[in-house]
Protein backbone atom coordinates (compact mmCIF):
# COMPACT_ATOMS: atom_id res chain seq x y z
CA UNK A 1 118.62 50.51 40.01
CA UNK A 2 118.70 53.41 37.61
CA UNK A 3 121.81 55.15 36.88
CA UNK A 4 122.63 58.44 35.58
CA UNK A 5 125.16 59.85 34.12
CA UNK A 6 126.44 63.11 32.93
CA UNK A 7 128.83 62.54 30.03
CA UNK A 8 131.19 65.68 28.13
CA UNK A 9 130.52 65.51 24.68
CA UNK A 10 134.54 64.45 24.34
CA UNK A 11 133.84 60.90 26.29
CA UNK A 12 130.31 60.55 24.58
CA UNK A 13 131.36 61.14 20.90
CA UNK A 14 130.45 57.19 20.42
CA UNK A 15 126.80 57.71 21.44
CA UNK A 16 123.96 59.40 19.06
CA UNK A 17 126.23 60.58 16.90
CA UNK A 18 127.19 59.65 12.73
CA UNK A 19 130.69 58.35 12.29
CA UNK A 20 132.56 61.16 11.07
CA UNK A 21 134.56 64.40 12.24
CA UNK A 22 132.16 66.63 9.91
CA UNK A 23 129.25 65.50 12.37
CA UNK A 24 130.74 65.59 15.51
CA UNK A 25 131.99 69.53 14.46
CA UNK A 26 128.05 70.82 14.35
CA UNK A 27 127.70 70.26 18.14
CA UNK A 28 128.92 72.58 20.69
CA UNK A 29 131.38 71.28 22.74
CA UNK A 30 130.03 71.42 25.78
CA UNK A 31 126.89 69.78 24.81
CA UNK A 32 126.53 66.53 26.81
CA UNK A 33 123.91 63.72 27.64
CA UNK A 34 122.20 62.52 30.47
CA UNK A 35 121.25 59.18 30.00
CA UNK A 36 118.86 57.19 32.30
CA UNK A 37 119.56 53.22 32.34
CA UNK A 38 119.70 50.30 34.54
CA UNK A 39 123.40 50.28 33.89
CA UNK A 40 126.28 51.45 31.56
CA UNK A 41 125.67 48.61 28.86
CA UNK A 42 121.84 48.72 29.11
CA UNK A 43 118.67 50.50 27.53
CA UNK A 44 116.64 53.41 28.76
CA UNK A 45 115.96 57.62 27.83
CA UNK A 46 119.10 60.03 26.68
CA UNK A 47 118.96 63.50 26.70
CA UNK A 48 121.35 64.95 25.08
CA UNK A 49 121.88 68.96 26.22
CA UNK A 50 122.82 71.40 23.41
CA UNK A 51 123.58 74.80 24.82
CA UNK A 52 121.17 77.43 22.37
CA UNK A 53 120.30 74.58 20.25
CA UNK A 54 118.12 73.47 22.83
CA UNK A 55 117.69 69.31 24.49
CA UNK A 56 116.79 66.54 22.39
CA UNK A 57 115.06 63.07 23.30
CA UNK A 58 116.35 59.37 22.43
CA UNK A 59 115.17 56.21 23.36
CA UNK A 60 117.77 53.37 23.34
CA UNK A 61 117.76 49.54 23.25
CA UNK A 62 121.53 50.00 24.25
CA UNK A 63 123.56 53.18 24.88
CA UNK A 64 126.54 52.02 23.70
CA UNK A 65 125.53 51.97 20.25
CA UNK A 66 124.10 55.05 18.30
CA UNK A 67 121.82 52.32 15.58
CA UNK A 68 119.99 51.26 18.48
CA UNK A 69 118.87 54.72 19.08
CA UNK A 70 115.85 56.27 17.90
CA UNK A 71 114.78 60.05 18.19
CA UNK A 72 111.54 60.97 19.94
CA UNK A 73 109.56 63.89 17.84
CA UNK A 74 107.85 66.32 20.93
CA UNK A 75 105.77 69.01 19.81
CA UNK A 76 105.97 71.99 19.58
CA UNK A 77 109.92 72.25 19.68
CA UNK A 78 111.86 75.36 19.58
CA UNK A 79 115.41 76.57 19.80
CA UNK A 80 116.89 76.24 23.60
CA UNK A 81 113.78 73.95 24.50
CA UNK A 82 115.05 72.29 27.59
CA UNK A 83 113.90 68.64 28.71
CA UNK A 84 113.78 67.32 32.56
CA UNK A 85 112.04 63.90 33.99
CA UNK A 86 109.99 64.60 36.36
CA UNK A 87 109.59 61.08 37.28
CA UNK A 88 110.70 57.67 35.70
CA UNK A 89 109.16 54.11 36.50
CA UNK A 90 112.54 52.08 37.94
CA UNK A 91 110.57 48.71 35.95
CA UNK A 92 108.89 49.55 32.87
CA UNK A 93 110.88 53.19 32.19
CA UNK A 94 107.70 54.83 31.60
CA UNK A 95 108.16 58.58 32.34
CA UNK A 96 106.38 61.83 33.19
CA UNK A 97 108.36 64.42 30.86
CA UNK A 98 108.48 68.36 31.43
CA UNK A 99 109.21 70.28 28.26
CA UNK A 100 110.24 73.84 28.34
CA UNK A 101 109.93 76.12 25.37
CA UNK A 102 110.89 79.63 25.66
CA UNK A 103 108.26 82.32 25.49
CA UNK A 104 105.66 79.17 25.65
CA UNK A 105 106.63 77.74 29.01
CA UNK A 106 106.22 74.14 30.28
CA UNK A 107 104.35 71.54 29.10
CA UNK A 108 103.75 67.71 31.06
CA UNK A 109 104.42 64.47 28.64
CA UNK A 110 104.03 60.94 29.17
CA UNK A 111 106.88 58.73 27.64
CA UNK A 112 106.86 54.94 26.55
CA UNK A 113 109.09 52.21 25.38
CA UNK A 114 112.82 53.93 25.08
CA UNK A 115 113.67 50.46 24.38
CA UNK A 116 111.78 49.57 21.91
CA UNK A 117 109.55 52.40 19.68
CA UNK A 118 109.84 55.16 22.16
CA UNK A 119 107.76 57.33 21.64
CA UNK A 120 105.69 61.15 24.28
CA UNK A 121 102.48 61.74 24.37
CA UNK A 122 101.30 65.07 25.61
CA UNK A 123 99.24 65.40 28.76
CA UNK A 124 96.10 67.96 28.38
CA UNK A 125 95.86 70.30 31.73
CA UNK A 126 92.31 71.39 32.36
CA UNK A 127 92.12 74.83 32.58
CA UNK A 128 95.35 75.73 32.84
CA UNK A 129 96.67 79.07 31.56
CA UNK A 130 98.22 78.86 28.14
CA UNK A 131 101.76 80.03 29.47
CA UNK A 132 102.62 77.89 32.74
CA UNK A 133 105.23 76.68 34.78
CA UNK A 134 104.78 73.28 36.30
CA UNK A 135 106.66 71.78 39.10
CA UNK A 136 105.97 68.19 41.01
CA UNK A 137 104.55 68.99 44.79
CA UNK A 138 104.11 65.61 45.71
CA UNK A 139 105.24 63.14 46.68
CA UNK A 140 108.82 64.23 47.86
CA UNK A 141 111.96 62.88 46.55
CA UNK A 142 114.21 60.79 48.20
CA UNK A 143 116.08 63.36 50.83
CA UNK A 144 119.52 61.37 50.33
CA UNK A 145 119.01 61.60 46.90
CA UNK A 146 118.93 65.81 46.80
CA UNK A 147 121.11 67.87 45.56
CA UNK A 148 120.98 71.02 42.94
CA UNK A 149 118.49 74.30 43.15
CA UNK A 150 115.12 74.26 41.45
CA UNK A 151 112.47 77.31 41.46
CA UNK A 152 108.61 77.69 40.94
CA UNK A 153 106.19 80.42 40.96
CA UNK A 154 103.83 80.34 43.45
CA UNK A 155 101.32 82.69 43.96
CA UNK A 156 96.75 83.22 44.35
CA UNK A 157 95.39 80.66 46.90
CA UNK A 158 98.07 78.48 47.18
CA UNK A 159 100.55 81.13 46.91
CA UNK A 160 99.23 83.83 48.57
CA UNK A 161 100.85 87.28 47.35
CA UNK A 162 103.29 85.27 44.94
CA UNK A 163 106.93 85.66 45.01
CA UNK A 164 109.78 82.82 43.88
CA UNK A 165 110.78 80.19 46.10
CA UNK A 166 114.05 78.58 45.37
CA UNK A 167 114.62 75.41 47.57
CA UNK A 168 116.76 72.31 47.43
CA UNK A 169 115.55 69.94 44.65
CA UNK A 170 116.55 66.30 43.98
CA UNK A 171 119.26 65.05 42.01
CA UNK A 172 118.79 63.88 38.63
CA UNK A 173 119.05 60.17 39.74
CA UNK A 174 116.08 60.73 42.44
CA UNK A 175 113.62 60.95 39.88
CA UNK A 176 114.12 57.06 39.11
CA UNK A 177 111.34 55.91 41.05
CA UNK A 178 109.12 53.31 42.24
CA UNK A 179 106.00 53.06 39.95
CA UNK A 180 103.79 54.11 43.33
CA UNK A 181 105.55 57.74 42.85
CA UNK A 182 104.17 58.01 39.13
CA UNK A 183 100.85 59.06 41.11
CA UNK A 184 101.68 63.17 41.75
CA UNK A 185 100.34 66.14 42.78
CA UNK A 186 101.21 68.76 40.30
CA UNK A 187 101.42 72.56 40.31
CA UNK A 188 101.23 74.80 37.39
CA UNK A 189 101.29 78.54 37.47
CA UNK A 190 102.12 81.70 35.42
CA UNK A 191 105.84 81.98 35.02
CA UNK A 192 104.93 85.71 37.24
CA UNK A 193 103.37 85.44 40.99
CA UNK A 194 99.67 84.69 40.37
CA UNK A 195 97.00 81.52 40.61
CA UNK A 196 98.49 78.10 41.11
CA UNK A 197 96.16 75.30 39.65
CA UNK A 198 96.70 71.89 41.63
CA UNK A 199 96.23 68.77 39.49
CA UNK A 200 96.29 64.96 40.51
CA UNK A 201 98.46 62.97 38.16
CA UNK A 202 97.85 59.50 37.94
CA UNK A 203 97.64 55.96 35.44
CA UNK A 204 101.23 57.04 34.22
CA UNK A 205 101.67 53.31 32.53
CA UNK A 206 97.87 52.94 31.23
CA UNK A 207 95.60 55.86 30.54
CA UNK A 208 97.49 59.15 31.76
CA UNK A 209 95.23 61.81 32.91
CA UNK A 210 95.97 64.89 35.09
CA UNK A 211 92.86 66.14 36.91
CA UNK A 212 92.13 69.10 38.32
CA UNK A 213 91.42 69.61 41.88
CA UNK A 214 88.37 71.72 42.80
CA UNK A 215 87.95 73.00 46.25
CA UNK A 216 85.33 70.50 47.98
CA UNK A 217 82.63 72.74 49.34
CA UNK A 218 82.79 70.63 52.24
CA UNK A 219 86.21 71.90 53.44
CA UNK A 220 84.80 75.17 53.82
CA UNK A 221 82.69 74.19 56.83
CA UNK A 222 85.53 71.77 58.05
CA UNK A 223 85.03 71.74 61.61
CA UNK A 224 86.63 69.37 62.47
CA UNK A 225 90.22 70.60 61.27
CA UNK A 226 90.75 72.19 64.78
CA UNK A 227 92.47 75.61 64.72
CA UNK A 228 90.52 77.74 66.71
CA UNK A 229 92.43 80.61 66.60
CA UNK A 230 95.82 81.53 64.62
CA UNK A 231 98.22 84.47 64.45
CA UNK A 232 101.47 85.02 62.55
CA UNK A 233 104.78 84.66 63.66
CA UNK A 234 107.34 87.11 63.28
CA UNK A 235 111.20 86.69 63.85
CA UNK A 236 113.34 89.76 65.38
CA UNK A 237 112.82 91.82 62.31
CA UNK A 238 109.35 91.75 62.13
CA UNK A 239 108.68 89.81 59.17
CA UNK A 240 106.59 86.92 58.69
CA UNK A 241 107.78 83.33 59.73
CA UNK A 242 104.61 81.28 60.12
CA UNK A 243 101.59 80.38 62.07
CA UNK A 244 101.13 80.39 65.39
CA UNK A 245 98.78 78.00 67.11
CA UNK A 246 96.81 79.88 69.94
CA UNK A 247 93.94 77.84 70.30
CA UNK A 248 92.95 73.76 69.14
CA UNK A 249 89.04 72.23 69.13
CA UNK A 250 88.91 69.31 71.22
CA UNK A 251 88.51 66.01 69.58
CA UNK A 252 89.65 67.81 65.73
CA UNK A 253 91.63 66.90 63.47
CA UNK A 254 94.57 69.09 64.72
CA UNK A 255 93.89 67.86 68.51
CA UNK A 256 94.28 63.93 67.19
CA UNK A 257 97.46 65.14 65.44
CA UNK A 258 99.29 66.33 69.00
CA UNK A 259 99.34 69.35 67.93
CA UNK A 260 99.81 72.21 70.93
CA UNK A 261 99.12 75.88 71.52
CA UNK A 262 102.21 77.94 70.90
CA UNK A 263 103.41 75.50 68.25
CA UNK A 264 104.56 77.79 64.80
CA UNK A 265 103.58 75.75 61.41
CA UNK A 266 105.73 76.75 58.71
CA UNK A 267 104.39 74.95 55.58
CA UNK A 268 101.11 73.31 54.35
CA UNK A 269 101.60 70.99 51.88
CA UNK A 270 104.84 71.88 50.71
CA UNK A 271 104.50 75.74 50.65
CA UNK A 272 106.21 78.07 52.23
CA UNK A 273 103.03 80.37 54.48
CA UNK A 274 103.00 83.90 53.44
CA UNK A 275 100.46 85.56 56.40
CA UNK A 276 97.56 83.84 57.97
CA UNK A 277 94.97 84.22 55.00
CA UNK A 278 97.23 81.63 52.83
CA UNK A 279 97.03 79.31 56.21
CA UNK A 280 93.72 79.36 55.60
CA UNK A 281 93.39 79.26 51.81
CA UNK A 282 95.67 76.20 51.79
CA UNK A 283 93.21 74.73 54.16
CA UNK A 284 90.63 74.72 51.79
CA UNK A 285 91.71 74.29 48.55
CA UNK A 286 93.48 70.70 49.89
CA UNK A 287 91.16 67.78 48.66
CA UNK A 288 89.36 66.25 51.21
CA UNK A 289 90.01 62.69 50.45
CA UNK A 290 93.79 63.44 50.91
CA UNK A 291 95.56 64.02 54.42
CA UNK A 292 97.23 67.60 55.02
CA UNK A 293 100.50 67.70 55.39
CA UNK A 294 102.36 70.26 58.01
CA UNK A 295 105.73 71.20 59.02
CA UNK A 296 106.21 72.56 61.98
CA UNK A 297 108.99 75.33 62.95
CA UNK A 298 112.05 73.09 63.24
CA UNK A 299 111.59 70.58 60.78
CA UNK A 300 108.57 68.07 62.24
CA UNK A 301 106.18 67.21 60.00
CA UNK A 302 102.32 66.07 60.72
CA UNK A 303 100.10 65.06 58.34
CA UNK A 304 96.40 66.42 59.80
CA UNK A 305 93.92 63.46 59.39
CA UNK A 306 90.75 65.42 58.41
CA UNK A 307 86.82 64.08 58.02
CA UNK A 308 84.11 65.55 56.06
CA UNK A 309 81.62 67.06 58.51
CA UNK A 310 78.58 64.54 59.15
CA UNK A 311 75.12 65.59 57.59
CA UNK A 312 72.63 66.02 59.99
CA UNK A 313 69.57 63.79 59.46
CA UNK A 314 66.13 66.28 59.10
């Protein structure tokens, strides 16, 4: 397995860096590195983290030694660009990348080979807005694994009225994965509350490609999903802590599910409800081919099994 480490630039002097005080002296010292590899005398990415100067990218045959390092050109660099896997293959190291440039926001790269000629290409997102902020949706990371605070914009359909949401995100080390969680539903946004686009990430080690996911017309006439009737939830203050179930369609979607009358959902698909209308939205805009997943006021989560409505013969 993967290992990561967080090294302070005095214990990781040996590693990407010229022989030489004079060369050591142009870093800040409390730049560091966080390097990704099977273990402490193998291959795999580095980051290293300069505060102001911004991240930089290495791929290495072995960590130990800074001439069997290579640099990894990304575009479209920039002081205080910042770096951060968003998912790395546990076999063949191949890697979604985000890149952060200030005033230009995020952009999604796929990486290759740190081993050998590493090397990021970047991933085109149909119609997204020129300044985004992207953030992995799906699938979740390991929940032994998390650890640290990470924050997205979320806001139009799938956000409703917009607003930040902070939550618990994974650990550095989580994002060593299983090839199976290279395929990923993305988010990207404006860095303010407004539209979310939702893309489907997938062929990370082949042909990367990040599609876009249209609302199937279908889902707007989905019957069979099952909620009646909904109404919002409210704590003691009055403000707005889910949906309430009031009434299910026998046979749906929601009725195969066990779900019940009175029962308060709290999330679909990962975010947070703002008022019944994003319920609903979130309904919609969820591809049809995929299963919706719920959680339910104190943490139980269903995933809603939903079929296209059948087309009447003439």
């Amino acid at each position: 397995m993967f290992q990561r480490f967080v090294l302070p630039i005095a214990l990781a002097s040996f590693l990407l860096l010229p022989a030489g005080a004079a060369a050591r002296s142009a870093l800040l010292p409390s730049s560091s590195f966080e390097i990704f590899t099977p273990d402490s005398s193998g291959g795999g990415w580095v980051i290293h983290k300069i505060p102001i100067k911004g991240d930089l990218l290495w791929g290495c045959a072995d960590v130990r030694r800074v001439d069997r390092c290579n640099p990894v050109p990304l575009p479209d660099f920039m002081p205080a660009t910042s770096l951060d896997f968003i998912h790395i293959d546990d076999k063949t190291q191949a890697a979604w990348l985000k890149v952060t440039v200030p005033v230009l926001g995020d952009t999604l790269m796929a990486c290759y080979d740190p081993e050998g000629s590493p090397r990021c290409e970047k991933i085109t997102l149909e119609a997204a807005p020129p300044v985004l902020t992207i953030d992995r949706i799906w699938p979740a990371y390991d929940a032994g694994d998390s650890g640290g605070q990470h924050a997205s914009a979320q806001g139009g359909i799938l956000g409703g009225r917009g607003g930040t949401i902070v939550s618990t995100g994974p650990s550095k080390a989580a994002r060593i994965e299983p090839s199976s969680k290279g395929s990923m539903w993305l988010s990207a946004s404006i860095p303010v509350p407004g539209p979310v686009n939702l893309y489907a990430c997938r062929n990370l080690a082949t042909e990367p490609e990040c599609q876009l996911s249209v609302p199937d017309v279908y889902q707007v006439m989905r019957e069979d999903v099952g909620f009646k009737k909904v109404s919002s939830a409210t704590n003691s203050k009055g403000r707005f802590v889910g949906v309430v179930i009031e009434d299910i369609v026998e046979g749906s979607a929601a009725a195969r599910a066990k779900l019940r009358p009175g029962e308060v959902i709290v999330r679909v698909g990962g975010f947070p409800l703002k008022n019944t209308a994003h319920f609903k939205g979130l309904l919609t805009q969820w591809p049809a081919t995929y299963e919706i997943p719920l959680e339910l006021r104190g943490g139980r989560e269903v995933n809603l099994k939903v079929r296209r409505p059948s087309r009447k013969k003439k």
